[in-house]
N, C-alpha and C. Protein backbone atom coordinates (compact mmCIF):
# COMPACT_ATOMS: atom_id res chain seq x y z
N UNK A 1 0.84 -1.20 0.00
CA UNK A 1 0.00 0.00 0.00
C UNK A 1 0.88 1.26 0.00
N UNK A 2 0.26 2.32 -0.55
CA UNK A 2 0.98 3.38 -1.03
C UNK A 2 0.86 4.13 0.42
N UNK A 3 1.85 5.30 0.48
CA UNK A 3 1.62 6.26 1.89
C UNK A 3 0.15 7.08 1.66
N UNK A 4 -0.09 7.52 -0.04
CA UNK A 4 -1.30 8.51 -0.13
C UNK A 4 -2.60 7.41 0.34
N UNK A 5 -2.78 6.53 -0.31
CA UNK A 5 -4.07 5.44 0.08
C UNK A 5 -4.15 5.51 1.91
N UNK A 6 -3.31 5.08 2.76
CA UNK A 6 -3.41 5.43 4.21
C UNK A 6 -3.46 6.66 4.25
N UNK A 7 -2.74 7.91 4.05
CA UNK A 7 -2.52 9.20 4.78
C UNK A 7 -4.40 10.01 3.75
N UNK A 8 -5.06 8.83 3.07
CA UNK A 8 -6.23 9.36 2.73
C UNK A 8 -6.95 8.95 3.32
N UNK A 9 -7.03 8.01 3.83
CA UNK A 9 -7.42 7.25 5.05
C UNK A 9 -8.41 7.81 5.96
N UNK A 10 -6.45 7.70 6.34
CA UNK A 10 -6.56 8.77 8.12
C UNK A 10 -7.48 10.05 8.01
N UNK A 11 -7.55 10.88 7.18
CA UNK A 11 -7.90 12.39 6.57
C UNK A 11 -8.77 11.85 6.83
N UNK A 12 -9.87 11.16 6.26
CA UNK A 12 -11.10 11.21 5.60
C UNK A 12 -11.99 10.70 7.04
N UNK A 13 -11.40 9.34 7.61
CA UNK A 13 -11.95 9.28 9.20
C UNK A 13 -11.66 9.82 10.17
N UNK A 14 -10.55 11.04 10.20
CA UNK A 14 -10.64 11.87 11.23
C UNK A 14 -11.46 13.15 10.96
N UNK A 15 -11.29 13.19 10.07
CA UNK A 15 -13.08 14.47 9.44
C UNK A 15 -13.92 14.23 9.58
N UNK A 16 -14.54 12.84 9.25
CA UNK A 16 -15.70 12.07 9.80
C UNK A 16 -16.03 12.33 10.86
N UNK A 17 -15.63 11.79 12.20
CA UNK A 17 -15.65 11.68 13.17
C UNK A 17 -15.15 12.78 13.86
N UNK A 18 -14.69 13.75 13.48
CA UNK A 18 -14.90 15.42 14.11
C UNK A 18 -15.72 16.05 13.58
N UNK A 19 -16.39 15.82 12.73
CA UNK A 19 -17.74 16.21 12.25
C UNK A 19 -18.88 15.80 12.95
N UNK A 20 -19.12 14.41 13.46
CA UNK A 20 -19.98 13.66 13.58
C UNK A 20 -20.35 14.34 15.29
N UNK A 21 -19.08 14.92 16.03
CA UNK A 21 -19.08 14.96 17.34
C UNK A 21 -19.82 16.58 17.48
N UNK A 22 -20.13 17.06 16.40
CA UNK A 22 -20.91 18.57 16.34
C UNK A 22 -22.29 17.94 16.49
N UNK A 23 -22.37 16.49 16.42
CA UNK A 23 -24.06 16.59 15.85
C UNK A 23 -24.78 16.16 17.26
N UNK A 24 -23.93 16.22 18.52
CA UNK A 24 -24.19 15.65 19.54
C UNK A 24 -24.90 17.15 20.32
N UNK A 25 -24.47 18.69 19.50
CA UNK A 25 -24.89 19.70 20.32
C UNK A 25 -26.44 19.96 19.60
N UNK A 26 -27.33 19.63 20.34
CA UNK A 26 -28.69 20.02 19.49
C UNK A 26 -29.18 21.18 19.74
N UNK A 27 -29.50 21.87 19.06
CA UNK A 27 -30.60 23.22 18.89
C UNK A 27 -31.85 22.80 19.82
N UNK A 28 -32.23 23.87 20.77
CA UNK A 28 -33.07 23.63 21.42
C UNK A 28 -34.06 23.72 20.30
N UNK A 29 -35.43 22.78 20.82
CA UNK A 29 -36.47 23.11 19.87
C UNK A 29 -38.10 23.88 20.89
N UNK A 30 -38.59 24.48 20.20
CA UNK A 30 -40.02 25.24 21.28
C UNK A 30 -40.95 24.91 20.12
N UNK A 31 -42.35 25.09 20.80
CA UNK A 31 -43.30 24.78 19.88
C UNK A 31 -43.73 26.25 19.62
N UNK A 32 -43.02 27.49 20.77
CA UNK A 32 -43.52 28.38 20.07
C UNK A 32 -41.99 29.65 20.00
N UNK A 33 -42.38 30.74 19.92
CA UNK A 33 -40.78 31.41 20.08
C UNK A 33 -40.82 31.85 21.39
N UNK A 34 -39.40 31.57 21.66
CA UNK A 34 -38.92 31.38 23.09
C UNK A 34 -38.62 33.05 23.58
N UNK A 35 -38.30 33.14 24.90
CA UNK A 35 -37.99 34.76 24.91
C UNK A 35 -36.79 34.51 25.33
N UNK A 36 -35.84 35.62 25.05
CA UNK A 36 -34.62 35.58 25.66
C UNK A 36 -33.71 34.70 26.99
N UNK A 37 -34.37 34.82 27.74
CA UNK A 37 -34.43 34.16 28.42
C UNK A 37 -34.54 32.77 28.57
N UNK A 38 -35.38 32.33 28.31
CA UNK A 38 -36.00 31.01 27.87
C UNK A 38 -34.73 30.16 27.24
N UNK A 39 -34.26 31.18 25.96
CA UNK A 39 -33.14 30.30 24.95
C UNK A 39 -31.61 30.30 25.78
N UNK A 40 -31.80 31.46 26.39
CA UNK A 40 -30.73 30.98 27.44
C UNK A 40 -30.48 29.80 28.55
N UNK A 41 -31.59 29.78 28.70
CA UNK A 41 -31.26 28.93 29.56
C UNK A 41 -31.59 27.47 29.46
N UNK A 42 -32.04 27.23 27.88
CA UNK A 42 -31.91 25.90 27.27
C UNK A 42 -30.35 25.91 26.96
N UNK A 43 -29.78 27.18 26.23
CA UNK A 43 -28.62 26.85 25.64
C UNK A 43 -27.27 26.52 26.81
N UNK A 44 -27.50 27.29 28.27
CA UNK A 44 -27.10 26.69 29.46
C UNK A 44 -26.63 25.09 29.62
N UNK A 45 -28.19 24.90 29.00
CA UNK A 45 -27.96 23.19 29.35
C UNK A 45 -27.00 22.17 28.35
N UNK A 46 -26.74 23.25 27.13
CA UNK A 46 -25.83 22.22 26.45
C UNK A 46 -24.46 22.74 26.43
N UNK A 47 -23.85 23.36 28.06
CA UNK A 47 -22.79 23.39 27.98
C UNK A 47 -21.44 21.68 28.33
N UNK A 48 -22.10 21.18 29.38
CA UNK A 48 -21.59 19.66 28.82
C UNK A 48 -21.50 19.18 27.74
N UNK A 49 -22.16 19.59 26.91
CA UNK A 49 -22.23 18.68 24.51
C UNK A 49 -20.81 19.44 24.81
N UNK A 50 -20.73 21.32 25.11
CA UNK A 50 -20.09 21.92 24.44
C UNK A 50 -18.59 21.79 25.07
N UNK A 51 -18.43 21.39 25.84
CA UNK A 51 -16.92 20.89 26.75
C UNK A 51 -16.88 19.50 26.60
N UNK A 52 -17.62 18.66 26.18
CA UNK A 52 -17.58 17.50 25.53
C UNK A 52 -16.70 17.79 24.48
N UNK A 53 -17.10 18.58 23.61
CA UNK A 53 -17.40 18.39 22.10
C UNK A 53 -15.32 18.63 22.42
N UNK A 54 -15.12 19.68 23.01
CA UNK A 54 -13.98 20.54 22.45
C UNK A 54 -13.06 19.78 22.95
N UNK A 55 -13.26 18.97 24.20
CA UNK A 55 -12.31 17.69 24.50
C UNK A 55 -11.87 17.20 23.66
N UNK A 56 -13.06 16.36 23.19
CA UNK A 56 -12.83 15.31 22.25
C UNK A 56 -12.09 15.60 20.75
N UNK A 57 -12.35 16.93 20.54
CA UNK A 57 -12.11 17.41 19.10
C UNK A 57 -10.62 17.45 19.54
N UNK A 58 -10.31 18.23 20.32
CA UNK A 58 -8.32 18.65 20.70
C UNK A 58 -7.87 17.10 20.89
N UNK A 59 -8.79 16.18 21.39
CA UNK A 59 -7.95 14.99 21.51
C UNK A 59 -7.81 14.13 20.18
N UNK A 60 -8.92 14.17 19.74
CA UNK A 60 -8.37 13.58 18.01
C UNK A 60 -7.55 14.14 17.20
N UNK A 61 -7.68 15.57 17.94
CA UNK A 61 -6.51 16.20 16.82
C UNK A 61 -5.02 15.81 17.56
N UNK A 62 -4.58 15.50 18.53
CA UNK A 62 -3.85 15.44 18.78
C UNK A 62 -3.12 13.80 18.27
N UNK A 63 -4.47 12.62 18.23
CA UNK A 63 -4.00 11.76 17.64
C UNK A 63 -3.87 11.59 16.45
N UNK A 64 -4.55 12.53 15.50
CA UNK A 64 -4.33 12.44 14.07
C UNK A 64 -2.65 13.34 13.58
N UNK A 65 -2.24 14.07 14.49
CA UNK A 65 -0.91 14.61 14.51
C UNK A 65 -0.14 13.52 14.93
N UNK A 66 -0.17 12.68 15.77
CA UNK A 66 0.60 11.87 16.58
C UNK A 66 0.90 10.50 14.78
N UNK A 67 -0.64 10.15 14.42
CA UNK A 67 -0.57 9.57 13.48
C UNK A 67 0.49 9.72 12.29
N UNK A 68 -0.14 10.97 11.93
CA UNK A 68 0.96 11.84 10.83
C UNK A 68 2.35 11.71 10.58
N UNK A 69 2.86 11.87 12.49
CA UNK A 69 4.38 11.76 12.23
C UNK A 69 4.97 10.02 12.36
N UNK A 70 4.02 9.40 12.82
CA UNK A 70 4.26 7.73 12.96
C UNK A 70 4.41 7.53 11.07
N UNK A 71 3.17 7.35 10.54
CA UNK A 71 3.43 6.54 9.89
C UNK A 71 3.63 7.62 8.48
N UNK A 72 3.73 8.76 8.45
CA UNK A 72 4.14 9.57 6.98
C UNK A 72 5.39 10.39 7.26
N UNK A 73 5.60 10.47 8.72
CA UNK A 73 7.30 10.93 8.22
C UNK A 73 8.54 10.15 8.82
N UNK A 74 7.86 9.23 9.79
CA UNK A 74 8.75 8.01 10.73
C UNK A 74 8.56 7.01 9.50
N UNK A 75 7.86 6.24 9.23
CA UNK A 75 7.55 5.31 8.04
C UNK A 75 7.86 6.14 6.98
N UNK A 76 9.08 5.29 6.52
CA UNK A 76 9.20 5.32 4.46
C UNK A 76 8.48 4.51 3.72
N UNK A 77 8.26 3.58 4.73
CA UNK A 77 7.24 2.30 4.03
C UNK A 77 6.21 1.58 4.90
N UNK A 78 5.15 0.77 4.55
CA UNK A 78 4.06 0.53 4.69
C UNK A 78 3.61 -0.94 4.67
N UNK A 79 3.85 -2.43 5.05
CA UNK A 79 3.85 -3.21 5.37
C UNK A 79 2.41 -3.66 5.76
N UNK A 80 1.76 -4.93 5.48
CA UNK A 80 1.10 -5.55 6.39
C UNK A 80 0.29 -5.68 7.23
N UNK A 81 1.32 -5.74 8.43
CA UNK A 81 1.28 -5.24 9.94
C UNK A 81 0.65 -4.25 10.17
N UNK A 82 1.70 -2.88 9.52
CA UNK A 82 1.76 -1.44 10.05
C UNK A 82 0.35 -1.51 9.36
N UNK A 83 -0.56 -1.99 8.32
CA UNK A 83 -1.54 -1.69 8.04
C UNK A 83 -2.76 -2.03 8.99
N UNK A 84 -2.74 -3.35 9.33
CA UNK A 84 -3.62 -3.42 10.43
C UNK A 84 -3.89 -3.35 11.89
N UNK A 85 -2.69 -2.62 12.41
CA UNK A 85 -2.71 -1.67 13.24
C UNK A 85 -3.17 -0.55 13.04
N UNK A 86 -3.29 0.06 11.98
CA UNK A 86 -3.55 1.02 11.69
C UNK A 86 -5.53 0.67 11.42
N UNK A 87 -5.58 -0.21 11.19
CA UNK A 87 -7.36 -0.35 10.93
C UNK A 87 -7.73 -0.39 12.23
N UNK A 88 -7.17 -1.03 13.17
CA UNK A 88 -7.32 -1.18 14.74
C UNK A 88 -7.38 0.37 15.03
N UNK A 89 -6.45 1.18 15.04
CA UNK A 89 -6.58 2.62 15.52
C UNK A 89 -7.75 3.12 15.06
N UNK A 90 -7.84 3.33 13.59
CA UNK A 90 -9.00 3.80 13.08
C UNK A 90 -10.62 2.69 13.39
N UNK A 91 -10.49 1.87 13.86
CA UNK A 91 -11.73 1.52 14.73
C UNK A 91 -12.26 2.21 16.47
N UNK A 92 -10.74 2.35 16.68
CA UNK A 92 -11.15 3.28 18.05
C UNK A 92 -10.99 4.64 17.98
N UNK A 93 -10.91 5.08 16.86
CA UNK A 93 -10.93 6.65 16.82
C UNK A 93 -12.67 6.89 16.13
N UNK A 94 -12.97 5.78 15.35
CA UNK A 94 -14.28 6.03 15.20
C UNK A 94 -15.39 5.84 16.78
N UNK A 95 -15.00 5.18 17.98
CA UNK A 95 -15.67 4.89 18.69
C UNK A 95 -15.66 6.40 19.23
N UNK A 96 -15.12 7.29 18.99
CA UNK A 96 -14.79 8.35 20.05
C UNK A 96 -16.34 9.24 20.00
N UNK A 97 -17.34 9.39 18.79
CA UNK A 97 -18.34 9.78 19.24
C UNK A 97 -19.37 9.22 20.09
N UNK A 98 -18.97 7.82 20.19
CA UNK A 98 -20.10 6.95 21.17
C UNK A 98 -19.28 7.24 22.91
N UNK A 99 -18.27 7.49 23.46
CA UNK A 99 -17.52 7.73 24.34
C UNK A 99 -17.71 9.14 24.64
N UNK A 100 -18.00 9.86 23.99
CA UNK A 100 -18.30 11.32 24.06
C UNK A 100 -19.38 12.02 24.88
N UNK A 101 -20.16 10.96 24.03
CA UNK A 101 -21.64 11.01 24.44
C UNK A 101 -22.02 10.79 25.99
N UNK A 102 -21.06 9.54 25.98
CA UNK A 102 -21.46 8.99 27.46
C UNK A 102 -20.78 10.39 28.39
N UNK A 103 -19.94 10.96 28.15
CA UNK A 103 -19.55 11.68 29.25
C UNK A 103 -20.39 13.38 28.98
N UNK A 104 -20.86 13.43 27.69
CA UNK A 104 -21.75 14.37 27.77
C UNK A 104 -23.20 14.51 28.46
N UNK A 105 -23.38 13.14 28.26
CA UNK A 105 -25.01 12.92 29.07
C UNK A 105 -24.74 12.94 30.45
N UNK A 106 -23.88 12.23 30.81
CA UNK A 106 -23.27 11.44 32.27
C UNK A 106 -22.24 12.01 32.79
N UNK A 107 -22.02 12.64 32.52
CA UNK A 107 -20.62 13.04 33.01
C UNK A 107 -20.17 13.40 34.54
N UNK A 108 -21.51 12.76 35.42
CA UNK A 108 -21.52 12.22 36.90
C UNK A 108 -21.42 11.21 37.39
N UNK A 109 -21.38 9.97 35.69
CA UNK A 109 -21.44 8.95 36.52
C UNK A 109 -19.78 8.33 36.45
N UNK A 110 -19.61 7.44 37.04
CA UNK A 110 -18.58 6.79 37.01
C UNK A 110 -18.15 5.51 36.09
N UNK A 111 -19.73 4.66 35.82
CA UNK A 111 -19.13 3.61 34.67
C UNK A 111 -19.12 4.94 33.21
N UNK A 112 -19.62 5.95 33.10
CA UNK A 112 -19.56 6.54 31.98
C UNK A 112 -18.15 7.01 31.62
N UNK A 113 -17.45 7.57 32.96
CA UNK A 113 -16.11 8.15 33.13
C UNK A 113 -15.22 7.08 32.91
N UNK A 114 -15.46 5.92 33.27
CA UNK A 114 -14.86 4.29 33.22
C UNK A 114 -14.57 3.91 31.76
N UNK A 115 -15.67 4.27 31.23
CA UNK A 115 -15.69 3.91 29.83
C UNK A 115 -14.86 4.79 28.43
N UNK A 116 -15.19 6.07 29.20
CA UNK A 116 -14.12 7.06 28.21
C UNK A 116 -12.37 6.99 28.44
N UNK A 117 -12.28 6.16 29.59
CA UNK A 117 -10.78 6.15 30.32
C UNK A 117 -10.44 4.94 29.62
N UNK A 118 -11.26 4.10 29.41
CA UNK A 118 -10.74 3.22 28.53
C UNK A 118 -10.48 3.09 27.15
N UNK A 119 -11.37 3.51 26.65
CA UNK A 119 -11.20 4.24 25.37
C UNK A 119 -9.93 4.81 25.13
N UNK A 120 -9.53 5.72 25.75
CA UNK A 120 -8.16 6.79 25.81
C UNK A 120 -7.24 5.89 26.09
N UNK A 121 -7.46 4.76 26.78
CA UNK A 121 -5.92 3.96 26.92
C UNK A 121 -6.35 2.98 26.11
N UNK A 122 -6.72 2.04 25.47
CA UNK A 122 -6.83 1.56 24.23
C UNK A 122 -6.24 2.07 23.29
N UNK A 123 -6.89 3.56 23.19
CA UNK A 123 -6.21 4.05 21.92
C UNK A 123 -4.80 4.45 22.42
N UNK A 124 -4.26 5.27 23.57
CA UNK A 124 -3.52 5.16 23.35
C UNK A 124 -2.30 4.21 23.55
N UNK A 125 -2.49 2.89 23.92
CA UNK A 125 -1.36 1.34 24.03
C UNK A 125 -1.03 1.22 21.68
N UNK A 126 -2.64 1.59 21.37
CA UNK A 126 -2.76 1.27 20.07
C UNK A 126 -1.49 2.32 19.40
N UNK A 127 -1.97 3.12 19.66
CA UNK A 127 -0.90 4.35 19.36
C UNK A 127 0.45 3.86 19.25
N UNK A 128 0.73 3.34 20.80
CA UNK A 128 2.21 3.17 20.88
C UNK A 128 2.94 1.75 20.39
N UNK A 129 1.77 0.78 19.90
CA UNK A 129 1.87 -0.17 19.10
C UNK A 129 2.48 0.22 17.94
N UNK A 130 1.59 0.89 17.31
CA UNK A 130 2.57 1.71 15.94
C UNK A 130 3.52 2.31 16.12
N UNK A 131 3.77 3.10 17.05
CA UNK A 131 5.24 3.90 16.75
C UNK A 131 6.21 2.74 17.13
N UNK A 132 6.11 2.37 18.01
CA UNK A 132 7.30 0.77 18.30
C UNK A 132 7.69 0.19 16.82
N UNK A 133 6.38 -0.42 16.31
CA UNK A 133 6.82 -0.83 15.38
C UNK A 133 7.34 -0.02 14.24
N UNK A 134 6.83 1.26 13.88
CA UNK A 134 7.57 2.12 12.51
C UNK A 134 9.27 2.27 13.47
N UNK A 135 8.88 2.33 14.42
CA UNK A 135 10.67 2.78 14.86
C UNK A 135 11.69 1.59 15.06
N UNK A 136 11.18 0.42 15.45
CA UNK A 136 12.09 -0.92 15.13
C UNK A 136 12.08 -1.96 14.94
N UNK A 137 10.92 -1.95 13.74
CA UNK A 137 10.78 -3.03 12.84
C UNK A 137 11.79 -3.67 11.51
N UNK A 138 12.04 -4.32 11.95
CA UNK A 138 12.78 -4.69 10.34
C UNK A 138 12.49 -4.26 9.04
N UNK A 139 11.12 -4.39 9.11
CA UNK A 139 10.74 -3.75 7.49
C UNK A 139 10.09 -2.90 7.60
N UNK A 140 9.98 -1.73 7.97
CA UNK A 140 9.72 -0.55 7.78
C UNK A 140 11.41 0.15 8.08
N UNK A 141 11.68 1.38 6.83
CA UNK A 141 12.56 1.69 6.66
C UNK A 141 12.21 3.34 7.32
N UNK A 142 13.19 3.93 8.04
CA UNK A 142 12.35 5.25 8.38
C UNK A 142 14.27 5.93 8.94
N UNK A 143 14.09 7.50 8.96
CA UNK A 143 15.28 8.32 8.86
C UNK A 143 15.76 8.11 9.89
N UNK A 144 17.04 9.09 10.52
CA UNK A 144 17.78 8.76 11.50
C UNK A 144 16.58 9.89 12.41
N UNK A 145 16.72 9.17 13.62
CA UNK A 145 15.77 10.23 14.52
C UNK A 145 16.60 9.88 16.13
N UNK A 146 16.83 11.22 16.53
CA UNK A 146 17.19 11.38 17.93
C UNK A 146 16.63 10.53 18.82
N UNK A 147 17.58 10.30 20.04
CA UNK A 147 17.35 9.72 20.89
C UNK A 147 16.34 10.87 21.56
N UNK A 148 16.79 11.96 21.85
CA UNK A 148 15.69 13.09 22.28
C UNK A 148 14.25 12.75 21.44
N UNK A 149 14.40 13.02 20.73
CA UNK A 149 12.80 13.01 19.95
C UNK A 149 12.58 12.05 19.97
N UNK A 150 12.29 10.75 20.10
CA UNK A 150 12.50 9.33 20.19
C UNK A 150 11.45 9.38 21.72
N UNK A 151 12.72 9.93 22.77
CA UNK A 151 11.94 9.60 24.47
C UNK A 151 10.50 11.34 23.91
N UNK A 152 10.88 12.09 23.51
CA UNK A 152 9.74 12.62 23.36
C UNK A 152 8.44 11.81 22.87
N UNK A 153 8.84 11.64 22.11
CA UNK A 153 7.33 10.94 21.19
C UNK A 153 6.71 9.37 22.11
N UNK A 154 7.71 8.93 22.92
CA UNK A 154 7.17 7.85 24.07
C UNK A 154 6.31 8.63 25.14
N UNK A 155 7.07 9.64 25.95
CA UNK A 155 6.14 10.24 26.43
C UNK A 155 5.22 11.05 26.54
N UNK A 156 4.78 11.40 24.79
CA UNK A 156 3.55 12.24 24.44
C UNK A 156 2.67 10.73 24.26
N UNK A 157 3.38 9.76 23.56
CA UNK A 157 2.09 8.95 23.42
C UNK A 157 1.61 8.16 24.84
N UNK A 158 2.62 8.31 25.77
CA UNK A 158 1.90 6.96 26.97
C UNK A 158 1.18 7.83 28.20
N UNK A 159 2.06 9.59 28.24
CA UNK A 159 0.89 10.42 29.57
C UNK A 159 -0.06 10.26 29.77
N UNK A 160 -1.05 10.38 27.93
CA UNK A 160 -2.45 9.77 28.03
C UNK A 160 -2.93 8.31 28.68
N UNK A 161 -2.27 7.51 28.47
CA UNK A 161 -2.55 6.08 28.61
C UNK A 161 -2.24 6.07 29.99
N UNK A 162 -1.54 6.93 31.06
CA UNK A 162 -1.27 6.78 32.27
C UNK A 162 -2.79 7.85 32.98
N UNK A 163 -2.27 8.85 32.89
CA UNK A 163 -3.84 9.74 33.31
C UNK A 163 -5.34 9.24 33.03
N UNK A 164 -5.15 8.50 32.14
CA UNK A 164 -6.58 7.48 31.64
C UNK A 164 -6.97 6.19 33.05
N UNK A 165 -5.93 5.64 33.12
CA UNK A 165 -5.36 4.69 34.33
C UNK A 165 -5.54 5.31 35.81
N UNK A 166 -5.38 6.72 35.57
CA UNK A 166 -5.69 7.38 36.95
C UNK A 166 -7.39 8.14 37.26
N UNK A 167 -7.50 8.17 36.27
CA UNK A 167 -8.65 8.72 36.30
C UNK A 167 -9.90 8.03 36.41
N UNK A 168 -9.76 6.65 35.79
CA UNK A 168 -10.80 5.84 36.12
C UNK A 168 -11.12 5.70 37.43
N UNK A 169 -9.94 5.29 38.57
CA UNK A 169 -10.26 5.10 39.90
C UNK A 169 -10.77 6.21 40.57
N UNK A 170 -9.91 7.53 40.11
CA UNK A 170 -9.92 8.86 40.51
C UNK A 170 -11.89 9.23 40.48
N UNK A 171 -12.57 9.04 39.65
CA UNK A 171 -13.69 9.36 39.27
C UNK A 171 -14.58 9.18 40.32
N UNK A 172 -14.87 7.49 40.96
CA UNK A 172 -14.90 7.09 42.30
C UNK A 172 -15.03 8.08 43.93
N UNK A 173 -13.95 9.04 43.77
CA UNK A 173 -13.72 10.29 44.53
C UNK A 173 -14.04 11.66 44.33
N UNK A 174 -13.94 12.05 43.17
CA UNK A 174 -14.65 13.06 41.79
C UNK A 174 -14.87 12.83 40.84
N UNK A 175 -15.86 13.39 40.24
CA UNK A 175 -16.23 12.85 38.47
C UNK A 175 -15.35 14.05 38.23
N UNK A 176 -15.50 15.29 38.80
CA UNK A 176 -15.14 16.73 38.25
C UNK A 176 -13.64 16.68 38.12
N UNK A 177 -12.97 16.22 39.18
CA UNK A 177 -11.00 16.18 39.11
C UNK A 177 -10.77 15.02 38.10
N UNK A 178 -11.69 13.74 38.00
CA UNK A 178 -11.61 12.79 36.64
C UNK A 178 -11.71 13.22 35.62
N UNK A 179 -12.49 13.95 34.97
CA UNK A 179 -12.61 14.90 34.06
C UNK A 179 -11.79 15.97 33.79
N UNK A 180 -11.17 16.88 34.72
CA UNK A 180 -9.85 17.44 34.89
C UNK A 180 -9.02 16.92 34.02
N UNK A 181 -8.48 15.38 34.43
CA UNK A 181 -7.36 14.73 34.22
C UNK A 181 -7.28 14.39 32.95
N UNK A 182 -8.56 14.69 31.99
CA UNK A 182 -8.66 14.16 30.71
C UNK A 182 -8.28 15.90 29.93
N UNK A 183 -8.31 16.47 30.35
CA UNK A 183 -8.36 17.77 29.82
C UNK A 183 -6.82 17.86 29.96
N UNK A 184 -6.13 17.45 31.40
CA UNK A 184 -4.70 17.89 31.27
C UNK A 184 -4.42 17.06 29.97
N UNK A 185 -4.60 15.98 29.67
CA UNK A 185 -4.52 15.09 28.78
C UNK A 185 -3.87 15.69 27.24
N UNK A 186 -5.47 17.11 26.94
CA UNK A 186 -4.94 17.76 25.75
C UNK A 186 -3.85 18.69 26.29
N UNK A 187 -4.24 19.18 27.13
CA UNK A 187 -3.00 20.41 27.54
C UNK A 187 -2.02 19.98 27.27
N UNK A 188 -1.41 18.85 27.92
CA UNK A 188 -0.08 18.41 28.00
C UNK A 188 0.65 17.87 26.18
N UNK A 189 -0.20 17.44 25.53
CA UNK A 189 -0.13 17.33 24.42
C UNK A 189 0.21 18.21 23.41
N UNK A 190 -0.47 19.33 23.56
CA UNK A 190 -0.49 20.71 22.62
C UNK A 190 0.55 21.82 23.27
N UNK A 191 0.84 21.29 24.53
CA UNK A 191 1.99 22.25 24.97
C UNK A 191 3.61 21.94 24.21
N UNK A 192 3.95 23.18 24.09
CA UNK A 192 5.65 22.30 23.66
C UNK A 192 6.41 22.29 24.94
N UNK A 193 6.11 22.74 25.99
CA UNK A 193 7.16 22.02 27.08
C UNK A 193 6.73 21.33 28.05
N UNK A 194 5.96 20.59 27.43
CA UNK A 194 5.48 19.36 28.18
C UNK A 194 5.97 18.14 28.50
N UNK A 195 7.13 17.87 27.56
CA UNK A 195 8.00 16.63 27.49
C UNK A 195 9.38 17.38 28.06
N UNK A 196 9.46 18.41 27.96
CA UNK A 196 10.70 18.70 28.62
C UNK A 196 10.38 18.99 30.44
N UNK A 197 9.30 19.22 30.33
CA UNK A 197 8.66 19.29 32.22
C UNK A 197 8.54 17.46 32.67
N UNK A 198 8.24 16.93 32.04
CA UNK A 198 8.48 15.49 32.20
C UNK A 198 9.94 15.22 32.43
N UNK A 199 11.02 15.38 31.73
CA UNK A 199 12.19 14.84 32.30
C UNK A 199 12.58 16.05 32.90
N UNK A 200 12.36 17.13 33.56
CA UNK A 200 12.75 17.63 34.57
C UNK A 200 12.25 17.10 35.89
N UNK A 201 11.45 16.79 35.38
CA UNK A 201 10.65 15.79 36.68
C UNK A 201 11.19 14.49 37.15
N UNK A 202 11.79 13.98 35.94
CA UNK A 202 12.27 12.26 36.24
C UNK A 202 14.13 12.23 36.36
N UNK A 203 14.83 13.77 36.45
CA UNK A 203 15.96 13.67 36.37
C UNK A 203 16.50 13.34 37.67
């Protein structure tokens, strides 16, 4: 398989499915016209869709970047394997509007919080399935890359998969600091000194 056939792939189901997660915010509906008031304080109620929504959106984007550099600039080539790992990812990146939901409706309960924590570490063990393999597989051929950027890209992909791990139990005690922990999730991701606050931490 060619790099464009996957990297069209990826495009086409991560658009999907950041599209799909808009359709979770509904327009209030009235049978007659509402007064100011009124629409306020329906539209109040879909501020959970709307901190749902923006979670979830920064977190796919962060795995469709994470994707990008795995398998179109770490991978010269395309194998097999690296392919159906890659159908595996793109099965749990499509689950992310059904996981969404649950913490948009629920987002008090705990098997709901249970369920999105798993999700996030699924995807991300899946994640780090692929980069292992584009980085030392026999047959995938890929450039010289730093030992620095190397422990970077381990610990952008596994923070998630650890805070996911904490948060499930964490939820139990707060849904609100569980929920927190998914948000540091994007923060830490989209920050650039996030991996360098990590090994200041572990030196």
């Amino acid at each position: 398989m060619k790099h464009t056939r996957l990297d069209e792939l990826s495009d086409g189901i991560f658009a999907i499915v950041m599209t799909i997660l808009v359709f979770e915010i509904r327009i209030p509906f009235f049978f007659t016209d509402p007064t100011n008031r009124e629409l306020w304080f329906e539209i109040t109620k879909l501020l959970p869709s709307f901190l749902s929504y923006v979670l979830s959106f920064a977190l796919l984007f962060t795995y469709w970047r994470a994707h990008h550099f795995f398998t179109s600039i770490y991978a010269k080539n395309i194998d097999s394997k690296l392919t159906n790992i890659n159908a595996l990812f793109f099965m749990l990146i499509s689950l992310v509007p059904f996981s969404t939901s649950l913490i948009s409706h629920f987002g008090n309960n705990q098997l709901a919080i249970a369920i999105f924590g798993i999700h996030i570490i699924l995807t991300g063990l899946t994640l780090y399935w692929m980069r292992k393999y584009v980085l030392y597989s026999d047959n995938i051929k890929n450039p010289e890359i730093s030992e620095r950027e190397i422990h970077g890209s381990t610990v952008r992909t596994l923070v998630p998969v650890i805070f996911g791990l904490i948060a499930i139990p964490l939820s139990f005690v707060s849904t609100t600091l569980a929920l927190s922990l998914f948000t540091l999730i994007v923060i830490f991701n989209l920050s650039p000194w996030s991996t360098r606050l990590v090994e200041r931490i572990f030196k």
